[in-house]
C-alpha atoms as a PDB file:
ATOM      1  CA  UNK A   1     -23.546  -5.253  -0.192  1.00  0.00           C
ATOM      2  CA  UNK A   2     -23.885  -5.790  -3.955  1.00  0.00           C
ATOM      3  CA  UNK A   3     -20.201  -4.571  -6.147  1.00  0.00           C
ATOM      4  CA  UNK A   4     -22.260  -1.781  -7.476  1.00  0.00           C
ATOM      5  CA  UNK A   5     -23.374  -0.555  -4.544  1.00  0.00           C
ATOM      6  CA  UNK A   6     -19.968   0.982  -3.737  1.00  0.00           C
ATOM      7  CA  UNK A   7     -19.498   4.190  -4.919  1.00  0.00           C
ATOM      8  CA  UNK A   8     -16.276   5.281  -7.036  1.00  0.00           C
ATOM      9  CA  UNK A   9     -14.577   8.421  -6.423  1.00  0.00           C
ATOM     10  CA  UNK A  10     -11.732   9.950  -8.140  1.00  0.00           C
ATOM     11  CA  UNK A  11      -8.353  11.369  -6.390  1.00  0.00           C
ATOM     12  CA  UNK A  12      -6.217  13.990  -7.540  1.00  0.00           C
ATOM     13  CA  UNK A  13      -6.272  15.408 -11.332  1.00  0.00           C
ATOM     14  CA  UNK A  14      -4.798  12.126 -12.668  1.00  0.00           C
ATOM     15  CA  UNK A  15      -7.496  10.068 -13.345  1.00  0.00           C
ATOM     16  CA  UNK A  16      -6.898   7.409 -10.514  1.00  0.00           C
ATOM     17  CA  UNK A  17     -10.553   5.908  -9.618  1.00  0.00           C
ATOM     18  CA  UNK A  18     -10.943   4.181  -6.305  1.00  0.00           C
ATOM     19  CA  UNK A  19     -13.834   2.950  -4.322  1.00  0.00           C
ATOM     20  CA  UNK A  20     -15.158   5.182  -1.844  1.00  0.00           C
ATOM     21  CA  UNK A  21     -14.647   2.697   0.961  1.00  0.00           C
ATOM     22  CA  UNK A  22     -11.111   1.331   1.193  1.00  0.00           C
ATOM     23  CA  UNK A  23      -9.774  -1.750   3.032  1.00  0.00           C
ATOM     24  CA  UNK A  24      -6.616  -0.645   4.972  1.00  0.00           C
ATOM     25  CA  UNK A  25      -4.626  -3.709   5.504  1.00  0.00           C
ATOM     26  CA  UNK A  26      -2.056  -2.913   8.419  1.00  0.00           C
ATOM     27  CA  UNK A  27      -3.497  -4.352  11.376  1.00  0.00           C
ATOM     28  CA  UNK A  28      -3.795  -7.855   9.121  1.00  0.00           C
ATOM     29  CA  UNK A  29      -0.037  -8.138  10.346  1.00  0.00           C
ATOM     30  CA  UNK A  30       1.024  -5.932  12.835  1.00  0.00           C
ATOM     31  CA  UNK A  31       0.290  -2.953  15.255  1.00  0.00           C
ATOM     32  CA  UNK A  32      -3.153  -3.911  16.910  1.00  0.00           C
ATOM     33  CA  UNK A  33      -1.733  -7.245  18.140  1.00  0.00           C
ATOM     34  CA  UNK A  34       0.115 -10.413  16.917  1.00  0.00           C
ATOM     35  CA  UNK A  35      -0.764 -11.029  13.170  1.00  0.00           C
ATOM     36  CA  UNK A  36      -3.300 -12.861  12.479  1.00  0.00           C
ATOM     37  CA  UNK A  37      -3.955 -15.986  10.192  1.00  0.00           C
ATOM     38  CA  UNK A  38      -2.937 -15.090   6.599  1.00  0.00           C
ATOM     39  CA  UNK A  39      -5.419 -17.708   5.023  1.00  0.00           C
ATOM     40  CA  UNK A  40      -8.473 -15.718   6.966  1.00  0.00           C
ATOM     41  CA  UNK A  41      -6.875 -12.066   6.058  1.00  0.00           C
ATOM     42  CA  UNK A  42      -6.616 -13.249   1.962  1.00  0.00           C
ATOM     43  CA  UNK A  43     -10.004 -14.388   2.222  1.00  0.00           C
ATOM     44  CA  UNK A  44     -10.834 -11.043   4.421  1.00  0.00           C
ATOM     45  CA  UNK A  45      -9.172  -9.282   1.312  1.00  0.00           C
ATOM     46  CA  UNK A  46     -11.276 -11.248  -1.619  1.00  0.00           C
ATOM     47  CA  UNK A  47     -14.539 -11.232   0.318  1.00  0.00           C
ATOM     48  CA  UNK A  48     -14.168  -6.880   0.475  1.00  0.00           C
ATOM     49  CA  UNK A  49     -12.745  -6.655  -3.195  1.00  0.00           C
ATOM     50  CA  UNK A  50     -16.085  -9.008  -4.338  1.00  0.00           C
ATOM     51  CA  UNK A  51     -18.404  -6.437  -2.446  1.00  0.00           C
ATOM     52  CA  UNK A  52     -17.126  -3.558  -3.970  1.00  0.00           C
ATOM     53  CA  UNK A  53     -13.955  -2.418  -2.266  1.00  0.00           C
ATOM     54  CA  UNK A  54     -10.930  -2.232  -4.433  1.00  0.00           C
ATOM     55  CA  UNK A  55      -8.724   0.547  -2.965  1.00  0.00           C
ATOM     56  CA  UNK A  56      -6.290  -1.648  -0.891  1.00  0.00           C
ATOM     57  CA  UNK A  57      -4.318   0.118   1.673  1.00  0.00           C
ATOM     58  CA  UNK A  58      -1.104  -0.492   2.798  1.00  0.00           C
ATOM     59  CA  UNK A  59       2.498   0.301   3.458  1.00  0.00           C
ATOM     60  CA  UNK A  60       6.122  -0.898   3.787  1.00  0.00           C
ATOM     61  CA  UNK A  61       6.606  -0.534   7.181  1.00  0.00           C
ATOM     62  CA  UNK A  62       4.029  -2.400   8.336  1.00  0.00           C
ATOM     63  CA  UNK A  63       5.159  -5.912   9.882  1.00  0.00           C
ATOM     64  CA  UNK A  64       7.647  -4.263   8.846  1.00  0.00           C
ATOM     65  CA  UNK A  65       6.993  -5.593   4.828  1.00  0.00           C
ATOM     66  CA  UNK A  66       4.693  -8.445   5.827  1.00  0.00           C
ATOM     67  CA  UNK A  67       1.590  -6.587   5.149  1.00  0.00           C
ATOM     68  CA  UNK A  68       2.764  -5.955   1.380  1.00  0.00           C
ATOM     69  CA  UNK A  69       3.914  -9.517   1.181  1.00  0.00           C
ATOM     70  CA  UNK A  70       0.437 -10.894   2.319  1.00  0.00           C
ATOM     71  CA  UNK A  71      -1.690  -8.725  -0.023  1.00  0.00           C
ATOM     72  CA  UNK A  72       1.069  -9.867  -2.957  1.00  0.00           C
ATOM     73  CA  UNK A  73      -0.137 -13.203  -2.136  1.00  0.00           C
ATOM     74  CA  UNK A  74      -3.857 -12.170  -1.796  1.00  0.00           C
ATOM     75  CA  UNK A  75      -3.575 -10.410  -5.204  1.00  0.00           C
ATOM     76  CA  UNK A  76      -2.292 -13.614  -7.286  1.00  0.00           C
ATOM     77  CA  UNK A  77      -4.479 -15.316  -9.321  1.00  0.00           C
ATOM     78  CA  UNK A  78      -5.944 -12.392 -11.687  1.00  0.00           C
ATOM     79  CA  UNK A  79      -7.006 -10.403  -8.353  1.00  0.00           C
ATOM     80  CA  UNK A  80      -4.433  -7.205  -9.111  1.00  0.00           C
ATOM     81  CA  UNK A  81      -6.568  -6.490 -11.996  1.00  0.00           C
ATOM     82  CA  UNK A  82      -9.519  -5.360  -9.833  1.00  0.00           C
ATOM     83  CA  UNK A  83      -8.219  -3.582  -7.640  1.00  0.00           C
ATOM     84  CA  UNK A  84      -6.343   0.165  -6.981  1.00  0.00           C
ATOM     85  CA  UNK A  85      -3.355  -0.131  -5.025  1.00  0.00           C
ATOM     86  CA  UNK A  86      -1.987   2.471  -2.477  1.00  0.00           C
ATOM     87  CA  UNK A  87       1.176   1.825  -0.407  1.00  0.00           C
ATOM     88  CA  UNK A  88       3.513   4.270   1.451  1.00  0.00           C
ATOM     89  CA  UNK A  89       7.050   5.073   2.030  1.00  0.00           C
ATOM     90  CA  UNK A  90       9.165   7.470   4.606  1.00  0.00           C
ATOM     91  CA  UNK A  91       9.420   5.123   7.636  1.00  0.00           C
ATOM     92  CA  UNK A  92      11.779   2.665   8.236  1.00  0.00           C
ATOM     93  CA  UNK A  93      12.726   0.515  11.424  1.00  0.00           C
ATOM     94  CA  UNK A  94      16.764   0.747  12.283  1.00  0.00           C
ATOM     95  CA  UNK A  95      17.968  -0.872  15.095  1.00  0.00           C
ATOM     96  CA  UNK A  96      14.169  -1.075  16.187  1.00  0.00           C
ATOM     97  CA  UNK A  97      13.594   2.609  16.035  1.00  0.00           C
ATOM     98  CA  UNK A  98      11.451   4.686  13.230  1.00  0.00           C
ATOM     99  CA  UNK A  99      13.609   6.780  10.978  1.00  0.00           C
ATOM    100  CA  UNK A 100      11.770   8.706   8.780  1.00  0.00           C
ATOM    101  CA  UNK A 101      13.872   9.320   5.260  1.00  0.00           C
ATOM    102  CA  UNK A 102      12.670  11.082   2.029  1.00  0.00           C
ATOM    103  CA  UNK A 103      15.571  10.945   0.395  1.00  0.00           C
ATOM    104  CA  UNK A 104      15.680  10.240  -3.532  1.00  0.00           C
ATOM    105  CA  UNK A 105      18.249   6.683  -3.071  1.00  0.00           C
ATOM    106  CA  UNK A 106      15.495   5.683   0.017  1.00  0.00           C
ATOM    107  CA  UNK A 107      12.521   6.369  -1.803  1.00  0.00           C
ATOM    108  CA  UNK A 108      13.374   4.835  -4.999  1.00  0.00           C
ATOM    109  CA  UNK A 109      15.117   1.411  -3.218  1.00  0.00           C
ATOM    110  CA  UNK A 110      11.752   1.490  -1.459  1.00  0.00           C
ATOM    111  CA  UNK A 111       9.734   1.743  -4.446  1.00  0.00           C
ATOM    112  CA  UNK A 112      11.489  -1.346  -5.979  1.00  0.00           C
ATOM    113  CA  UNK A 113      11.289  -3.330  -2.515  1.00  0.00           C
ATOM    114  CA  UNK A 114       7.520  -2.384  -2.665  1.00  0.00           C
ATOM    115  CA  UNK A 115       6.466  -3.574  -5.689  1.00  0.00           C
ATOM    116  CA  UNK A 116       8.496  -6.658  -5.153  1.00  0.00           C
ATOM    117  CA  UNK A 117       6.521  -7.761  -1.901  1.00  0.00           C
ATOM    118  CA  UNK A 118       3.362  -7.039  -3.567  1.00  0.00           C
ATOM    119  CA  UNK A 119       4.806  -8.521  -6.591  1.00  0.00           C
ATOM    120  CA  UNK A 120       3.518  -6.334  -8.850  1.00  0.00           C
ATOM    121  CA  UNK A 121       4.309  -4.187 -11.678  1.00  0.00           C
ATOM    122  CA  UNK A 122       2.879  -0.924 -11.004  1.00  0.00           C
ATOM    123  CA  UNK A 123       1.719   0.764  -7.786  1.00  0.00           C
ATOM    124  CA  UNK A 124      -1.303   3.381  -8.254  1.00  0.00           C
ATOM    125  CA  UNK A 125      -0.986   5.565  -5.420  1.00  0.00           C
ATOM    126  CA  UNK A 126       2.649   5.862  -3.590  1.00  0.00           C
ATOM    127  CA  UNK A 127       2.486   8.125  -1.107  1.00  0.00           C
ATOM    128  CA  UNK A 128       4.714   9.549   1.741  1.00  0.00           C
ATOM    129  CA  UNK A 129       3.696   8.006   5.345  1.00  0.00           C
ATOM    130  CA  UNK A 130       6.084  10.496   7.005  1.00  0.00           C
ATOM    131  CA  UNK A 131       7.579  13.593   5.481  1.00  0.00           C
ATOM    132  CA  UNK A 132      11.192  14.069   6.328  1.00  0.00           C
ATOM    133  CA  UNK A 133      12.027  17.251   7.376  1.00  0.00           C
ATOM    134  CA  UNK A 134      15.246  18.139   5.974  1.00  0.00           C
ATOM    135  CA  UNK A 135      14.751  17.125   2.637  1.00  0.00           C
ATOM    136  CA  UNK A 136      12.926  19.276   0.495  1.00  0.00           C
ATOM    137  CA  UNK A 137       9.382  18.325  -0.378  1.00  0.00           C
ATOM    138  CA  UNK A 138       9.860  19.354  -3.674  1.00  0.00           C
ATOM    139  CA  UNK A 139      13.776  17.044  -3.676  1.00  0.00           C
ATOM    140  CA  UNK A 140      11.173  14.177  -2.529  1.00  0.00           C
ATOM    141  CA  UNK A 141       8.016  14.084  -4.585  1.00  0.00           C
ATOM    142  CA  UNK A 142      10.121  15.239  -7.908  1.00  0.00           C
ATOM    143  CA  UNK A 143      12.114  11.770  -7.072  1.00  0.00           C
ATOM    144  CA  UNK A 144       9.542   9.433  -6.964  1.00  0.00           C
ATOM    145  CA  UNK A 145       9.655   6.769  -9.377  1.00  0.00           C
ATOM    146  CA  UNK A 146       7.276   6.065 -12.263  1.00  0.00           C
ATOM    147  CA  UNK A 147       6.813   3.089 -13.369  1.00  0.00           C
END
C-alpha cells in the first residue's frame, strides 16, 4: 500500500489530521501475551508509518508505561515528525489493581510522565481511557494540560 493511498481524516473542530487507519500499539508490550521483541515492533512501527499510517495509538497504562517507552524509541531519529500521536490517561495499576483517577494533580503528573516515555514535546490527542466517576467531567477535561 503506497503512503498516498491512506486516506486522512480530521477529528474534532481543532484541526488535528490523522490517517484513517491507525496502528494501536498496546499489545506490542502487554495484554495479548508476553511482549514481544522491541527491535521487530520498531520496525512493525516504521514499516506502517512508511505505508501511510501515522496515527499511533497508545497509552500509559499499558506494560504499564512500556508501550510509550517503546514507541519513544521507535519515534527517534526524525520519525515524530510524521506522525500524530494519541495516548491516554485515567488508569493506573496500585498494588496490582486498576484505579481509575481523573483528578487534575493525576492527570497533569501523567501528562508529564507521558511525554517523557515517549520523549516528546507535545502529545496531539490526550484522551481519557477511563472516566472517573466522582470527579466532574467538566473538573477533568478543563485540567488537562496544554503544552
Amino acid at each position: 500500500m503506497a503512503a498516498e493511498a491512506v486516506k486522512r481524516i480530521k477529528l474534532g473542530s481543532q484541526g488535528l489530521e490523522v490517517s484513517a487507519q491507525g496502528l494501536g500499539c498496546m499489545s506490542m508490550s502487554a495484554v495479548y501475551g508476553p511482549p514481544k521483541p522491541e527491535e521487530d515492533m520498531i520496525a512493525l512501527i516504521h514499516h506502517a508509518i512508511n505505508t501511510g499510517v501515522t496515527f499511533l495509538d497508545t497509552s500509559d497504562v499499558y506494560g504499564p508505561h512500556t508501550n510509550e517507552i517503546l514507541l519513544g524509541k521507535a519515534l527517534k531519529g526524525g520519525v515524530r515528525e510524521r506522525v500524530e500521536l494519541g495516548t491516554k490517561f485515567g488508569s493506573s495499576l496500585k498494588d496490582g489493581k486498576i484505579e481509575i483517577r481523573g483528578d487534575p494533580a493525576y492527570v497533569r503528573a501523567a501528562c508529564e510522565a507521558s511525554l517523557q516515555r515517549l520523549g516528546v514535546d507535545s502529545i496531539g490527542l490526550y484522551y481519557q481511557h477511563r472516566v472517573d466517576t466522582t470527579i466532574p467531567i467538566e473538573i477533568t477535561v478543563s485540567l488537562v494540560p496544554f503544552y
